[in-house]
PDB file of N, CA and C in Angstrom:
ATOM      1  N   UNK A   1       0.834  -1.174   0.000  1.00  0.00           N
ATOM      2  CA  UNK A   1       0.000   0.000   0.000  1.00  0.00           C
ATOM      3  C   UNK A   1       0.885   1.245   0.000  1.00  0.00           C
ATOM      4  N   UNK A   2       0.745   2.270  -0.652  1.00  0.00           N
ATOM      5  CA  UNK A   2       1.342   3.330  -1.049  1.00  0.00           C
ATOM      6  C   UNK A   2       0.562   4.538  -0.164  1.00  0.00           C
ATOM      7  N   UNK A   3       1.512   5.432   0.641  1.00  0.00           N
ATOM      8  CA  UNK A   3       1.003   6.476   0.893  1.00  0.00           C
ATOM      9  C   UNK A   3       1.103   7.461   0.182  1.00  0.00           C
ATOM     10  N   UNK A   4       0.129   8.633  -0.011  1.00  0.00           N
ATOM     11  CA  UNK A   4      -0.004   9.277  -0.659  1.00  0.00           C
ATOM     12  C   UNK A   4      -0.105  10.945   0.585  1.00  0.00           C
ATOM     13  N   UNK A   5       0.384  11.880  -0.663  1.00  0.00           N
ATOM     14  CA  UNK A   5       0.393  13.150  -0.269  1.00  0.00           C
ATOM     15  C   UNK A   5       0.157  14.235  -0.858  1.00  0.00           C
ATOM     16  N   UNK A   6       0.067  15.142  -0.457  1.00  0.00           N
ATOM     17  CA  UNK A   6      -0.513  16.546  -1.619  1.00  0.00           C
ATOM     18  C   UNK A   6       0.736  17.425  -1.562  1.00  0.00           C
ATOM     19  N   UNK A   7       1.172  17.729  -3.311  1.00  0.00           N
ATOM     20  CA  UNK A   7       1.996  18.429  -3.477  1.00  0.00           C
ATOM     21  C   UNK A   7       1.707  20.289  -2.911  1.00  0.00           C
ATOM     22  N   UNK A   8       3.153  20.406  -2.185  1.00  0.00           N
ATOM     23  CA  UNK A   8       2.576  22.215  -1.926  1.00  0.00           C
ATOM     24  C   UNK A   8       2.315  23.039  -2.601  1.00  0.00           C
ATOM     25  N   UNK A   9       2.705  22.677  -3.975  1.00  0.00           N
ATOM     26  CA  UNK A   9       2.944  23.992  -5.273  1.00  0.00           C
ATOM     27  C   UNK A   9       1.809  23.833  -5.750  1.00  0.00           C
ATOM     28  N   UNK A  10       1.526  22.571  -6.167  1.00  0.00           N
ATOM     29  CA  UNK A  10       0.165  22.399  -7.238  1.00  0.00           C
ATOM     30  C   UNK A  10      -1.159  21.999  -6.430  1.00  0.00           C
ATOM     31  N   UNK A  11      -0.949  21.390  -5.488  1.00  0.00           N
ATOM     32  CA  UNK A  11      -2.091  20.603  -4.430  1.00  0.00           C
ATOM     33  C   UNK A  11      -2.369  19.256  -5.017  1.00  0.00           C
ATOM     34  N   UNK A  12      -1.842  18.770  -6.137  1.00  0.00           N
ATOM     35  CA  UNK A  12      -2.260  17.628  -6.724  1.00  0.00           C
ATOM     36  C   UNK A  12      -1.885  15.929  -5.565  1.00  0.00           C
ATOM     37  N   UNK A  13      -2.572  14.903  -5.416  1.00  0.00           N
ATOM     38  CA  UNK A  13      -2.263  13.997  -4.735  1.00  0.00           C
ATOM     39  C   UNK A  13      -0.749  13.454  -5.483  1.00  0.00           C
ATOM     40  N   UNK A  14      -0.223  12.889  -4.619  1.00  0.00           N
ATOM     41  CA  UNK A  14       1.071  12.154  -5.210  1.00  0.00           C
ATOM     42  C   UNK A  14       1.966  11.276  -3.903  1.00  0.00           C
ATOM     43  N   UNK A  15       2.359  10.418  -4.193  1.00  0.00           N
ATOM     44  CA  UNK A  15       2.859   9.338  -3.547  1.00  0.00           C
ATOM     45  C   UNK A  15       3.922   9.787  -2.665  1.00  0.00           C
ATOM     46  N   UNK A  16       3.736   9.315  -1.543  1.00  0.00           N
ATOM     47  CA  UNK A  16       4.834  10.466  -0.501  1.00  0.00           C
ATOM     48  C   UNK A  16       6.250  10.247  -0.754  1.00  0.00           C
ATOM     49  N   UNK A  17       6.901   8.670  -1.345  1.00  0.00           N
ATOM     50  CA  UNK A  17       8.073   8.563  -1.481  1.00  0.00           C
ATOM     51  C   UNK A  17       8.610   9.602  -2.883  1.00  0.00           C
ATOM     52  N   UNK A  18       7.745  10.104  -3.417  1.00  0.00           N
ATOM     53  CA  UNK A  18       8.549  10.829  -4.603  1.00  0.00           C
ATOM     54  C   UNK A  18       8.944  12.177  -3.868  1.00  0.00           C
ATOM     55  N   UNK A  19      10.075  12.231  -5.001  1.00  0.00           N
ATOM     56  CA  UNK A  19      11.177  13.773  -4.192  1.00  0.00           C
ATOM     57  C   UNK A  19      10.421  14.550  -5.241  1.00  0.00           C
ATOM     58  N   UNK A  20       9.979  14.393  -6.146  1.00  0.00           N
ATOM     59  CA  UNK A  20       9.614  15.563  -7.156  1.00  0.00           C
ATOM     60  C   UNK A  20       8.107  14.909  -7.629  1.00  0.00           C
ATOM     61  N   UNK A  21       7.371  16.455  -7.560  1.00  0.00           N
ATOM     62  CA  UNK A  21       5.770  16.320  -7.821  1.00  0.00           C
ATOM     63  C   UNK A  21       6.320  16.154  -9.503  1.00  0.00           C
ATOM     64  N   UNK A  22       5.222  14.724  -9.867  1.00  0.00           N
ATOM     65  CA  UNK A  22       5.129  14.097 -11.547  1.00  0.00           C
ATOM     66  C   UNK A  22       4.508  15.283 -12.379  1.00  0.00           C
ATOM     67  N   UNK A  23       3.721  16.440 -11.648  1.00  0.00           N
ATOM     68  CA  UNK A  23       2.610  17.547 -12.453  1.00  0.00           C
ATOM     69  C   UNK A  23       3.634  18.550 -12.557  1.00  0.00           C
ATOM     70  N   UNK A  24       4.062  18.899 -11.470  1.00  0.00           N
ATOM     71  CA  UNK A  24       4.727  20.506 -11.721  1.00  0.00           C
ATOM     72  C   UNK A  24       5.753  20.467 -11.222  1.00  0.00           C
ATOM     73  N   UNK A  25       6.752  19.475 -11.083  1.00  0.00           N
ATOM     74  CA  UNK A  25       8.100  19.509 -11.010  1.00  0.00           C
ATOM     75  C   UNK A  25       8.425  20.066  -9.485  1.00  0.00           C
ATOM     76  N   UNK A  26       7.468  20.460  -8.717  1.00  0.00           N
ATOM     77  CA  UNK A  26       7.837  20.978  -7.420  1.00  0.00           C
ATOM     78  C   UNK A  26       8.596  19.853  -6.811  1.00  0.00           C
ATOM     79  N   UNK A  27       9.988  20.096  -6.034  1.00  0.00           N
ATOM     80  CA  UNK A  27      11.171  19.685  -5.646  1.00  0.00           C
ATOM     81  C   UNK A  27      10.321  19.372  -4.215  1.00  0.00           C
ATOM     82  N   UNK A  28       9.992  17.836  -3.530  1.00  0.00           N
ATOM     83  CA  UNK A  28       8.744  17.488  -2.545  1.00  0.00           C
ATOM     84  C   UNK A  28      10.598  17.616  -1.267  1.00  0.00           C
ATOM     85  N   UNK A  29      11.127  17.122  -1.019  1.00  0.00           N
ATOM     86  CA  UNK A  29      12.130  16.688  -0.362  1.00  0.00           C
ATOM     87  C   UNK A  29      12.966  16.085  -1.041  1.00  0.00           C
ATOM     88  N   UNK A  30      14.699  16.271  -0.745  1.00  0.00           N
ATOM     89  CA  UNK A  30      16.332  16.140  -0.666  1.00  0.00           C
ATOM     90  C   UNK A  30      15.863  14.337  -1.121  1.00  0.00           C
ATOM     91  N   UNK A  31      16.336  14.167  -2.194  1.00  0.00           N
ATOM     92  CA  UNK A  31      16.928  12.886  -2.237  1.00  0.00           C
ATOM     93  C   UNK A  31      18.110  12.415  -1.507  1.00  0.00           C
ATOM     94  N   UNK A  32      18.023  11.393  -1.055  1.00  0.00           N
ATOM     95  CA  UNK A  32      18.885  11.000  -0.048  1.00  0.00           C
ATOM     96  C   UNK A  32      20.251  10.805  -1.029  1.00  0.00           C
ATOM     97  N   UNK A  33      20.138   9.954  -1.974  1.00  0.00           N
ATOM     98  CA  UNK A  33      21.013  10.234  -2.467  1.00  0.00           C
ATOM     99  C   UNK A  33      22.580  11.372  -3.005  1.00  0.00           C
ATOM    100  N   UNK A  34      21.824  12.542  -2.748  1.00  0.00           N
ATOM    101  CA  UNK A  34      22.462  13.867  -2.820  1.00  0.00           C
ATOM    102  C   UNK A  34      23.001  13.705  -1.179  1.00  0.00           C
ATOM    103  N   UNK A  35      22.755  13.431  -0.592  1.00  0.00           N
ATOM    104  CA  UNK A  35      23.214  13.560   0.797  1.00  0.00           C
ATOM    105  C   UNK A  35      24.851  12.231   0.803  1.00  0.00           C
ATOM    106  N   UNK A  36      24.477  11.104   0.195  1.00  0.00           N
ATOM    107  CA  UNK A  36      24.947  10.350   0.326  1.00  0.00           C
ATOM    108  C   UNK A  36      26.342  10.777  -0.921  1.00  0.00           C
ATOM    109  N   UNK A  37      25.789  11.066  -2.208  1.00  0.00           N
ATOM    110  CA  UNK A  37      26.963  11.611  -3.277  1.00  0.00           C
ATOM    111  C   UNK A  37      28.150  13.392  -2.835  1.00  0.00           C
ATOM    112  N   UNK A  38      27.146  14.033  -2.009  1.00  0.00           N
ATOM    113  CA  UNK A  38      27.914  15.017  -1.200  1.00  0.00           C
ATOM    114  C   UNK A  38      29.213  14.523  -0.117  1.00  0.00           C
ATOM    115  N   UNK A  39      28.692  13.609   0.719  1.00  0.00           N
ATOM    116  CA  UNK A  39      29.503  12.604   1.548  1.00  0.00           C
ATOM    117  C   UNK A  39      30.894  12.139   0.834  1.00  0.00           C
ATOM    118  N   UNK A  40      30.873  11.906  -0.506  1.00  0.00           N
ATOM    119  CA  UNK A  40      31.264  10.792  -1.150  1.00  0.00           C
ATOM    120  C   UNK A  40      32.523  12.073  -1.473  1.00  0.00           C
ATOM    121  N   UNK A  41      31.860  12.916  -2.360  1.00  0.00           N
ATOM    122  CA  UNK A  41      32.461  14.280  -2.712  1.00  0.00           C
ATOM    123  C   UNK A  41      33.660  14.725  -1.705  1.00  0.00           C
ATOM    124  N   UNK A  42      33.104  14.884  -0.464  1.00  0.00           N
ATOM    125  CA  UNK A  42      34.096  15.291   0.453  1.00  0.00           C
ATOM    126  C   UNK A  42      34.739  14.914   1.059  1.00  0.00           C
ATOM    127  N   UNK A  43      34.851  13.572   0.786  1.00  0.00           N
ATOM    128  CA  UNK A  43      35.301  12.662   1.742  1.00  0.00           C
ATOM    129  C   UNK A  43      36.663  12.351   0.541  1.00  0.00           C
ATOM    130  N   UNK A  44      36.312  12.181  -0.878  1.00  0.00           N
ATOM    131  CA  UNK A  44      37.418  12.826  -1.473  1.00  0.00           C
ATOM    132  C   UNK A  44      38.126  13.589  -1.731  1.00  0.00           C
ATOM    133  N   UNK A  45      37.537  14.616  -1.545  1.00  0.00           N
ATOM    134  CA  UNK A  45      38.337  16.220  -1.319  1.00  0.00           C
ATOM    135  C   UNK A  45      39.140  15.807  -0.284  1.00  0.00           C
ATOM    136  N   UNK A  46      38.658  15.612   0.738  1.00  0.00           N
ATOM    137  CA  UNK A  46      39.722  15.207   1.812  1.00  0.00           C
ATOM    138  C   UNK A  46      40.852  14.188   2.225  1.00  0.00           C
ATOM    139  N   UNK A  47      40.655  13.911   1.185  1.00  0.00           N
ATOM    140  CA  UNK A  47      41.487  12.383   1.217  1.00  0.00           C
ATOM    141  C   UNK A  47      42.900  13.017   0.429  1.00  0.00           C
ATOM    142  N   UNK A  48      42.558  13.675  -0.765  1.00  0.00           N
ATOM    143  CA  UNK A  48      43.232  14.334  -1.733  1.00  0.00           C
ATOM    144  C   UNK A  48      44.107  15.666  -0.581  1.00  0.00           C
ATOM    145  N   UNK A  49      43.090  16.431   0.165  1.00  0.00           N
ATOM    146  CA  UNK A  49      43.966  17.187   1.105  1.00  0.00           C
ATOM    147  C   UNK A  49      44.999  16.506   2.009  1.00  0.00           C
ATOM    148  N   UNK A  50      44.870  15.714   3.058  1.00  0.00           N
ATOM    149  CA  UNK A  50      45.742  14.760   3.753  1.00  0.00           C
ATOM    150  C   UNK A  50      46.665  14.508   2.679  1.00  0.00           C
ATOM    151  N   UNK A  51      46.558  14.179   1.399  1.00  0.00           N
ATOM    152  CA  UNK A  51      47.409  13.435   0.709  1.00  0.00           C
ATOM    153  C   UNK A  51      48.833  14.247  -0.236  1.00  0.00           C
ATOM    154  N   UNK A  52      47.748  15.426  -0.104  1.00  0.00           N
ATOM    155  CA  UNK A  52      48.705  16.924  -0.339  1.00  0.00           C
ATOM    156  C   UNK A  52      49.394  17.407   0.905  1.00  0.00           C
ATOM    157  N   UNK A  53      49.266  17.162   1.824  1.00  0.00           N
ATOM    158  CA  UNK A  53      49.977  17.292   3.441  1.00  0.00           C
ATOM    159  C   UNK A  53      50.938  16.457   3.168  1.00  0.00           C
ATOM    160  N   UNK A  54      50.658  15.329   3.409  1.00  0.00           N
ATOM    161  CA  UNK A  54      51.632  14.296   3.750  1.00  0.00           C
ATOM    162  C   UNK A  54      52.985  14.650   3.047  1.00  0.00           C
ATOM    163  N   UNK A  55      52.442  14.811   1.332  1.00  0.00           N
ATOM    164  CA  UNK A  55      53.372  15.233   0.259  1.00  0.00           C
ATOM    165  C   UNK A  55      54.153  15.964   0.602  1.00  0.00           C
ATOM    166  N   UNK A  56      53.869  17.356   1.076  1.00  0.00           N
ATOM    167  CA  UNK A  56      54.437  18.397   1.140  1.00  0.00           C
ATOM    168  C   UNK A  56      55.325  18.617   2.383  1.00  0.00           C
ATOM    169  N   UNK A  57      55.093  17.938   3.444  1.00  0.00           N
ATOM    170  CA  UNK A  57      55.378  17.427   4.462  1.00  0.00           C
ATOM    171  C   UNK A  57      56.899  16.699   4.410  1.00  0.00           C
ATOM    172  N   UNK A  58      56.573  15.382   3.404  1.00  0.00           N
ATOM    173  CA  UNK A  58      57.926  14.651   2.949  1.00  0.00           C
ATOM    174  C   UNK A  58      58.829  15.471   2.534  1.00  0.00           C
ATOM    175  N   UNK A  59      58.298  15.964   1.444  1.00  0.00           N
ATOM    176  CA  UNK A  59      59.654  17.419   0.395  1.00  0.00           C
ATOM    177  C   UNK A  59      60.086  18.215   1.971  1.00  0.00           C
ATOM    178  N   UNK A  60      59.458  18.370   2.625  1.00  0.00           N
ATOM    179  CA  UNK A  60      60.352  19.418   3.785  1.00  0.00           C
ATOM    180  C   UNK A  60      61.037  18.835   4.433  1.00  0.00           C
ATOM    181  N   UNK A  61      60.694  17.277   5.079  1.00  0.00           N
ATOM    182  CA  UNK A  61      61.426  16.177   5.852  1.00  0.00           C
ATOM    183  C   UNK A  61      62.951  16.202   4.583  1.00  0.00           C
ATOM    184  N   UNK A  62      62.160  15.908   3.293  1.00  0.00           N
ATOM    185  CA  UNK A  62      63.870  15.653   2.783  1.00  0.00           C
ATOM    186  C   UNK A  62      64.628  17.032   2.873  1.00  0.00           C
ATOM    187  N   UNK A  63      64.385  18.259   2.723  1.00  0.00           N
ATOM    188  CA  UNK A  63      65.193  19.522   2.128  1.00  0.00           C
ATOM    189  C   UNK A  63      65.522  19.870   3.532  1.00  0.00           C
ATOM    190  N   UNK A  64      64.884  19.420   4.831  1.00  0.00           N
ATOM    191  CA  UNK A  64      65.289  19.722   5.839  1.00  0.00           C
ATOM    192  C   UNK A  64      66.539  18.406   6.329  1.00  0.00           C
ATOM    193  N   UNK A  65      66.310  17.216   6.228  1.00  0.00           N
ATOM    194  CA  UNK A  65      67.766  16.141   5.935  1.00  0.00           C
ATOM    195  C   UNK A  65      69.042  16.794   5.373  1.00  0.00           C
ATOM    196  N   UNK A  66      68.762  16.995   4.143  1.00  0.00           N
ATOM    197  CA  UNK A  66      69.563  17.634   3.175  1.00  0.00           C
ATOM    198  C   UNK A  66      70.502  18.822   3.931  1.00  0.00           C
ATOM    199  N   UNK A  67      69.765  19.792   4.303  1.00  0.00           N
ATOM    200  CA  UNK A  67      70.225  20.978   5.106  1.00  0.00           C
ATOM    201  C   UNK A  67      71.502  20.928   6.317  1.00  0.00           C
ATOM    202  N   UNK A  68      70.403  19.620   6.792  1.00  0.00           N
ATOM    203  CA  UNK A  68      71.169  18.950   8.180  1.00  0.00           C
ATOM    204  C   UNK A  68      72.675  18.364   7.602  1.00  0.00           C
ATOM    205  N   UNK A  69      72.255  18.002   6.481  1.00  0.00           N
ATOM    206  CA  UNK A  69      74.112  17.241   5.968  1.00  0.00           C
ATOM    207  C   UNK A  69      75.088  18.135   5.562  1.00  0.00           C
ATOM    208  N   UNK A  70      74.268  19.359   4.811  1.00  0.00           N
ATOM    209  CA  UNK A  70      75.107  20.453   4.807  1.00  0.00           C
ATOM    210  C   UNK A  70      75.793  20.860   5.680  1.00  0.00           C
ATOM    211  N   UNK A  71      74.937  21.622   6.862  1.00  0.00           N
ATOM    212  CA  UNK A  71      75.217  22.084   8.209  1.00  0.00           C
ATOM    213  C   UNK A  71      76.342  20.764   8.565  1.00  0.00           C
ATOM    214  N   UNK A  72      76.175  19.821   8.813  1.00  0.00           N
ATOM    215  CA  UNK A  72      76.869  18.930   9.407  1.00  0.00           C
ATOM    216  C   UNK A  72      78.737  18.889   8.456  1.00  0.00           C
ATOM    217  N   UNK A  73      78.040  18.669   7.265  1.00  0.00           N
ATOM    218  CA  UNK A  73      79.974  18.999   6.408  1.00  0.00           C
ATOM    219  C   UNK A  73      80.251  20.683   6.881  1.00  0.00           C
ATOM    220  N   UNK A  74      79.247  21.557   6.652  1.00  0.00           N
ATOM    221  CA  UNK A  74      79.880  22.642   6.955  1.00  0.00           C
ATOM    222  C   UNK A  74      81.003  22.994   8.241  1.00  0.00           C
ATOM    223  N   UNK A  75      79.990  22.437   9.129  1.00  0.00           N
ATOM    224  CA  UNK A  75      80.685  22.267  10.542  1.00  0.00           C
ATOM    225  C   UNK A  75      82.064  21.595  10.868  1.00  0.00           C
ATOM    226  N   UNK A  76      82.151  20.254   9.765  1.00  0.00           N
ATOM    227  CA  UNK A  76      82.957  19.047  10.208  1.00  0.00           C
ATOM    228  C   UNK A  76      84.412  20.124   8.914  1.00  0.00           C
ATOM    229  N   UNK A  77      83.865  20.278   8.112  1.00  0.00           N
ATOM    230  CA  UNK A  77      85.621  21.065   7.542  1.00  0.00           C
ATOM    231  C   UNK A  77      85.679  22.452   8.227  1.00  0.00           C
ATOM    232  N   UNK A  78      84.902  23.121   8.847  1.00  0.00           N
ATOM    233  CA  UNK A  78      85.323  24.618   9.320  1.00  0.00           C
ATOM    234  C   UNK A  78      86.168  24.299  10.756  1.00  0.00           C
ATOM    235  N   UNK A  79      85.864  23.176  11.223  1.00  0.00           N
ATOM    236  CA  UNK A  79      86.378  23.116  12.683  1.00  0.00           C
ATOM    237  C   UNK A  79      88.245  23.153  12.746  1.00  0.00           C
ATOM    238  N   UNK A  80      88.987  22.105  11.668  1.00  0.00           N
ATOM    239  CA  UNK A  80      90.025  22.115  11.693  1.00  0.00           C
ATOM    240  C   UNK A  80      90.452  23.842  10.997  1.00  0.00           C
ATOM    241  N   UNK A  81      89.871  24.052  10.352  1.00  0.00           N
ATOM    242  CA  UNK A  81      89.942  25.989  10.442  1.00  0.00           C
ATOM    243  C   UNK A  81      90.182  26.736  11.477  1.00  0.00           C
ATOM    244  N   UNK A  82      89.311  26.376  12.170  1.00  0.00           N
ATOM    245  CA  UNK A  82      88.845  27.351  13.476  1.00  0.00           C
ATOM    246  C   UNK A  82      90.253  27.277  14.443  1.00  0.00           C
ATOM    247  N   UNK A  83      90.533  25.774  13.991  1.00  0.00           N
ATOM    248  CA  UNK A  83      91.840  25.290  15.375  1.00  0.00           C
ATOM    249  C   UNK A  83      93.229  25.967  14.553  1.00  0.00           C
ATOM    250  N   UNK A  84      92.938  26.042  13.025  1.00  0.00           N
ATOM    251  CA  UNK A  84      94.304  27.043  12.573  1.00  0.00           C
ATOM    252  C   UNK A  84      94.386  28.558  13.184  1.00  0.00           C
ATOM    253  N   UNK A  85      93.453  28.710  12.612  1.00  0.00           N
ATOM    254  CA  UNK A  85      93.360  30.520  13.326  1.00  0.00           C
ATOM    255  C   UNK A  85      93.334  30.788  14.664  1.00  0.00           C
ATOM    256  N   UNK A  86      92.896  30.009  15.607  1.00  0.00           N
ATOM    257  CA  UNK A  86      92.799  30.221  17.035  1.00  0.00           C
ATOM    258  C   UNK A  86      94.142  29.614  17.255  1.00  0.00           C
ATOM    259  N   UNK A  87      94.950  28.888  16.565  1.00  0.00           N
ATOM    260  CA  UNK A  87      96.302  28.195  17.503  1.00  0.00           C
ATOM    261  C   UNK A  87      97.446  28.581  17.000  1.00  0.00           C
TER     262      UNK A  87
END
């Protein structure tokens, strides 16, 4: 058995599960679906953000490594320097 309902725009009877009145296109209630494809939407957006973090994240972990080896040779040949000029 089908319940039935009256559209607000037109007043015509129509079956309560429809999202859209069959006469005049009046929009009755949100398909769930849109709720469920929005979900879907952002939940990829976000996946894609984290995934642009992580990325960008790594490139700094390496250029900050990198830096550290610099700093570290810089340090390791200036020292026997330091002991010329100071001795």
């Amino acid at each position: 058995m089908n319940f039935v309902s009256v559209c607000k725009n037109c007043g015509r009877t129509i079956e309560s599960d429809f999202f859209y009145c069959p006469w005049c296109g009046f929009q009755k209630k949100e398909p769930a679906l849109k709720s469920e494809l929005e979900d879907e939407v952002f939940d990829k957006l976000e996946s894609q953000q984290v995934a642009g973090i992580e990325k960008r994240i790594c490139e700094m972990k390496e250029k900050l490594d990198e830096l550290e080896r610099d700093f570290a040779s810089f340090v390791a040949d200036s020292s026997p320097l330091s002991k010329k000029i100071g001795g």
